[in-house]
Every structure is written in C-alpha cells, then in structure tokens.
C-alpha atoms as a PDB file:
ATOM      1  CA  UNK A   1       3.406-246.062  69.328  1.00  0.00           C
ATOM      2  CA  UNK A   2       4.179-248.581  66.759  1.00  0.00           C
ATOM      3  CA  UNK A   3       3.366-249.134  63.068  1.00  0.00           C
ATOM      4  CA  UNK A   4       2.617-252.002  61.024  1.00  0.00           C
ATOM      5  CA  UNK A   5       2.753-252.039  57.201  1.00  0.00           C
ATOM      6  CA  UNK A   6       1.456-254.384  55.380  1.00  0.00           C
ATOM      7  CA  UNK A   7       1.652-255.690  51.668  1.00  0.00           C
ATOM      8  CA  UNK A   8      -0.239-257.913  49.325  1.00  0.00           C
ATOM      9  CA  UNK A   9       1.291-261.467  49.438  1.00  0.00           C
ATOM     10  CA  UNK A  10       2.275-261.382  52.927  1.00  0.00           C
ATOM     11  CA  UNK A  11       0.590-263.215  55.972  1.00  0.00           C
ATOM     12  CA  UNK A  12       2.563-261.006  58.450  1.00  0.00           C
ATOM     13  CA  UNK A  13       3.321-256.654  58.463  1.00  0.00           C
ATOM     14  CA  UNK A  14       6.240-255.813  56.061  1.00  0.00           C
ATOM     15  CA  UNK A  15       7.676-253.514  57.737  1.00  0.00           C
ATOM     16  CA  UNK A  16       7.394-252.363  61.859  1.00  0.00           C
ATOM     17  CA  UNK A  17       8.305-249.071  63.292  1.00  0.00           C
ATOM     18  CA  UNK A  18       8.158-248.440  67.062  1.00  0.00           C
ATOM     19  CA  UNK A  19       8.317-244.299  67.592  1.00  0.00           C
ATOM     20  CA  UNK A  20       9.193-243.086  71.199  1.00  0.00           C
ATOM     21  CA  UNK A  21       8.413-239.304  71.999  1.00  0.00           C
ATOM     22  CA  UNK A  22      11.133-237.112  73.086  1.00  0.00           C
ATOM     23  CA  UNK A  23       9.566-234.035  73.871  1.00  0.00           C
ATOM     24  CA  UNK A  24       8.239-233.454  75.907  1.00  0.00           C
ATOM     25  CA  UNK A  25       9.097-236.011  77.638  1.00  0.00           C
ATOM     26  CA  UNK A  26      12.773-235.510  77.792  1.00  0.00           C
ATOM     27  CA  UNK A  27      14.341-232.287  79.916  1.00  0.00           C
ATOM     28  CA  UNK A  28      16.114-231.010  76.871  1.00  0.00           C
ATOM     29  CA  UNK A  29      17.931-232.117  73.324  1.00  0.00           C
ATOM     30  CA  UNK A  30      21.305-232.958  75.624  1.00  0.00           C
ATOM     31  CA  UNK A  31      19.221-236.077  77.468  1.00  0.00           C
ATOM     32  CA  UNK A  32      17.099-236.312  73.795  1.00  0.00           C
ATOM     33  CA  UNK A  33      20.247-236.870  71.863  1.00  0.00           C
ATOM     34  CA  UNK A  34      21.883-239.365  74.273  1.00  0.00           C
ATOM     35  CA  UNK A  35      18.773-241.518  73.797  1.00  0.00           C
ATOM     36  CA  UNK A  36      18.830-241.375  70.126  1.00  0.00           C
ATOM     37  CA  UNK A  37      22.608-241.945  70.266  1.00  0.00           C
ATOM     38  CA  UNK A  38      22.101-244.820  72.567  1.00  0.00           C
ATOM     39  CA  UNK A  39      19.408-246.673  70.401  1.00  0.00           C
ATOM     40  CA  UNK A  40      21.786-246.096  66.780  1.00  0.00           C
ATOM     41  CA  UNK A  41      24.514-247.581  68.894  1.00  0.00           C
ATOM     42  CA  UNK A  42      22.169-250.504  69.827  1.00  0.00           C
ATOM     43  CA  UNK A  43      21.160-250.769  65.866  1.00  0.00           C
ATOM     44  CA  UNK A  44      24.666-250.633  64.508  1.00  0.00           C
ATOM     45  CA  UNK A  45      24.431-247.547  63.502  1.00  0.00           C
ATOM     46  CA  UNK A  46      27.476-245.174  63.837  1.00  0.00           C
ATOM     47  CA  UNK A  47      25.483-241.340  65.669  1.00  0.00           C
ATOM     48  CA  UNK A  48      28.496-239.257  65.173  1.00  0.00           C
ATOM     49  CA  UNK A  49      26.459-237.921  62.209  1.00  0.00           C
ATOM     50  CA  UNK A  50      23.385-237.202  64.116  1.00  0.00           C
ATOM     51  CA  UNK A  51      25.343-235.405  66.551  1.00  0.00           C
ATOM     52  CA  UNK A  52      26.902-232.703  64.728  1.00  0.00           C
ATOM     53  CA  UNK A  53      23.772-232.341  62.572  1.00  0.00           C
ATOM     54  CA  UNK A  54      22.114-231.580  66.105  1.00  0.00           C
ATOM     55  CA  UNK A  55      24.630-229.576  67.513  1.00  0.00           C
ATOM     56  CA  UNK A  56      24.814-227.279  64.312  1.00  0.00           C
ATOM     57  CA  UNK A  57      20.986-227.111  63.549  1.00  0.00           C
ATOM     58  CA  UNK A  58      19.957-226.175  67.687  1.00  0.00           C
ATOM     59  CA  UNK A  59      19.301-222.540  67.988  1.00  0.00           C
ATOM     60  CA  UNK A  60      20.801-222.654  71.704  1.00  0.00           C
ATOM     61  CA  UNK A  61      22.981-224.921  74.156  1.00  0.00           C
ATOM     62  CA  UNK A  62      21.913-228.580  73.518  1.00  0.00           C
ATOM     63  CA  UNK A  63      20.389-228.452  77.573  1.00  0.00           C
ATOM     64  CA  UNK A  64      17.985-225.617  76.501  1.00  0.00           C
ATOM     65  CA  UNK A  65      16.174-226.819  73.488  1.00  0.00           C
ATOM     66  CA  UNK A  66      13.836-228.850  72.583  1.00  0.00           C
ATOM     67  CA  UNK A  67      14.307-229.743  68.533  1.00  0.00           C
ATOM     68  CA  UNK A  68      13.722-233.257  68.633  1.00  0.00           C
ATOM     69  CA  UNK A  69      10.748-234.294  69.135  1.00  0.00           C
ATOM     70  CA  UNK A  70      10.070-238.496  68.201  1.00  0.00           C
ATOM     71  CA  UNK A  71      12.941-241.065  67.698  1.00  0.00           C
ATOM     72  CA  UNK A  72      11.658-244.377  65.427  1.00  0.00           C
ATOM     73  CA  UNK A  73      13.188-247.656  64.715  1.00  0.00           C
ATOM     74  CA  UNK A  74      12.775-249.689  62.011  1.00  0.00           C
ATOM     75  CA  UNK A  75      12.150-253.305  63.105  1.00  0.00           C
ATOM     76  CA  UNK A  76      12.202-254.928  59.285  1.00  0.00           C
ATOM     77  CA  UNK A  77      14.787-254.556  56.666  1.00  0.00           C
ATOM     78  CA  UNK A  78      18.373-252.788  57.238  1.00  0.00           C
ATOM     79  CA  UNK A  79      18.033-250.741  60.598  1.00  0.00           C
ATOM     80  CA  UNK A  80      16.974-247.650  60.508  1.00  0.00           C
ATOM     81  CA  UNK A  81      16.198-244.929  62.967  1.00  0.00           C
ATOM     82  CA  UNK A  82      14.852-241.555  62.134  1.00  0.00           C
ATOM     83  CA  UNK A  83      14.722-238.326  64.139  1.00  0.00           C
ATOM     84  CA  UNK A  84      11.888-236.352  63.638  1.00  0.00           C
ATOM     85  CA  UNK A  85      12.388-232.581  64.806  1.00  0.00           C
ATOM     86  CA  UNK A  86       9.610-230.211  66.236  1.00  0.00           C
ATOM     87  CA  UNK A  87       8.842-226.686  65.287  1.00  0.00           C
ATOM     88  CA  UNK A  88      11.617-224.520  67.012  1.00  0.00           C
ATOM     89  CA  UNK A  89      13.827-225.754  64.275  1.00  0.00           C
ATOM     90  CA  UNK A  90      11.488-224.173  61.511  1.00  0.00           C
ATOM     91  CA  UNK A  91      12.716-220.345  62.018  1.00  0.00           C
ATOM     92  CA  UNK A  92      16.272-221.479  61.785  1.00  0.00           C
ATOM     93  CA  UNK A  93      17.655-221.705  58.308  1.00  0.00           C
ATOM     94  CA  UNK A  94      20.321-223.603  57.593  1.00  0.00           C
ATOM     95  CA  UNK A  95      23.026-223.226  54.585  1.00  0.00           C
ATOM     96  CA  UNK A  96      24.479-226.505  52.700  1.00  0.00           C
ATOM     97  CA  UNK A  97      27.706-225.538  54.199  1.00  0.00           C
ATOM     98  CA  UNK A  98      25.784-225.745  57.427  1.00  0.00           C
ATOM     99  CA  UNK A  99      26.102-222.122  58.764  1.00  0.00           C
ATOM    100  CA  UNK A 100      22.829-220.562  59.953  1.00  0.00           C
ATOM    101  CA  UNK A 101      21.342-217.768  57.845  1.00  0.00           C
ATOM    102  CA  UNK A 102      19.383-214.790  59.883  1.00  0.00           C
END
C-alpha cells in the first residue's frame, strides 16, 4: 500500500510512504525483523536499535511471535522507516529500563 500526502503549493505529493505487511505474511518476527533490518540497511539507517528493542519487547523466541505487523518507508525527506507492532505486544508492559513488568 502506499501513501501520498499532499500540500497546498505543490504540483506533486509531499511526502510518499510505501507500507509492506509483515504479518501475516511473514513465518515469524525472526524472518519479520531481517526484512525490516534489510530495508534500514538499504535506507542508511543503522537497525541495531530496532533489534534489541525487538528482542526485549517479544514475549517469546523471536521464531514464535508475531509483534510486528507493517514495515513503511518514507520516500520524501530524510529516510525514515517505521515499524508498526500488532496486538500481542499490548499485554506486555515494558519498564524505561526495559525490563518487562507482570
């Protein structure tokens, strides 16, 4: 799916996001993260920090779950990808410090 946005003043979108489904379309977060990974790499962006925010926030092992749910890419501006993450996070509470809470 892709978005346009558009502003006054401009004959063309301001801004273009392209947003790829993960689940459930993807085995697991293991083969969801190494897609994500693989399209921050291709942006210049560094996905060490996606990683560990992944690997701290999944309730199980990373080939069990199914947190992430759509990947997008900002196509205008500084890159930018986002990871948007489906309901099995919700009951999971996380602490700043980044330990779970029951």
């Amino acid at each position: 799916m892709a978005a346009l946005a558009f502003t006054s003043g401009l004959d063309a979108p301001a801004a273009v996001n392209l947003y790829l489904p993960l689940d459930p379309n993807l085995p697991h977060d293991e083969a969801s993260l190494a897609a994500a990974e693989a399209l921050m790499r291709d942006e210049g962006i560094d996905p060490a920090p996606h990683r560990l925010l992944i690997e701290k926030l999944c309730p199980t092992s990373l080939d069990r779950s199914h947190i992430q749910s759509w990947v997008s890419c900002q196509a205008a501006g500084p890159p930018r990808v986002t990871v948007y993450m489906g309901p099995e996070l919700y009951p999971h509470r996380v602490r700043p410090s980044g330990g779970r809470q029951p």
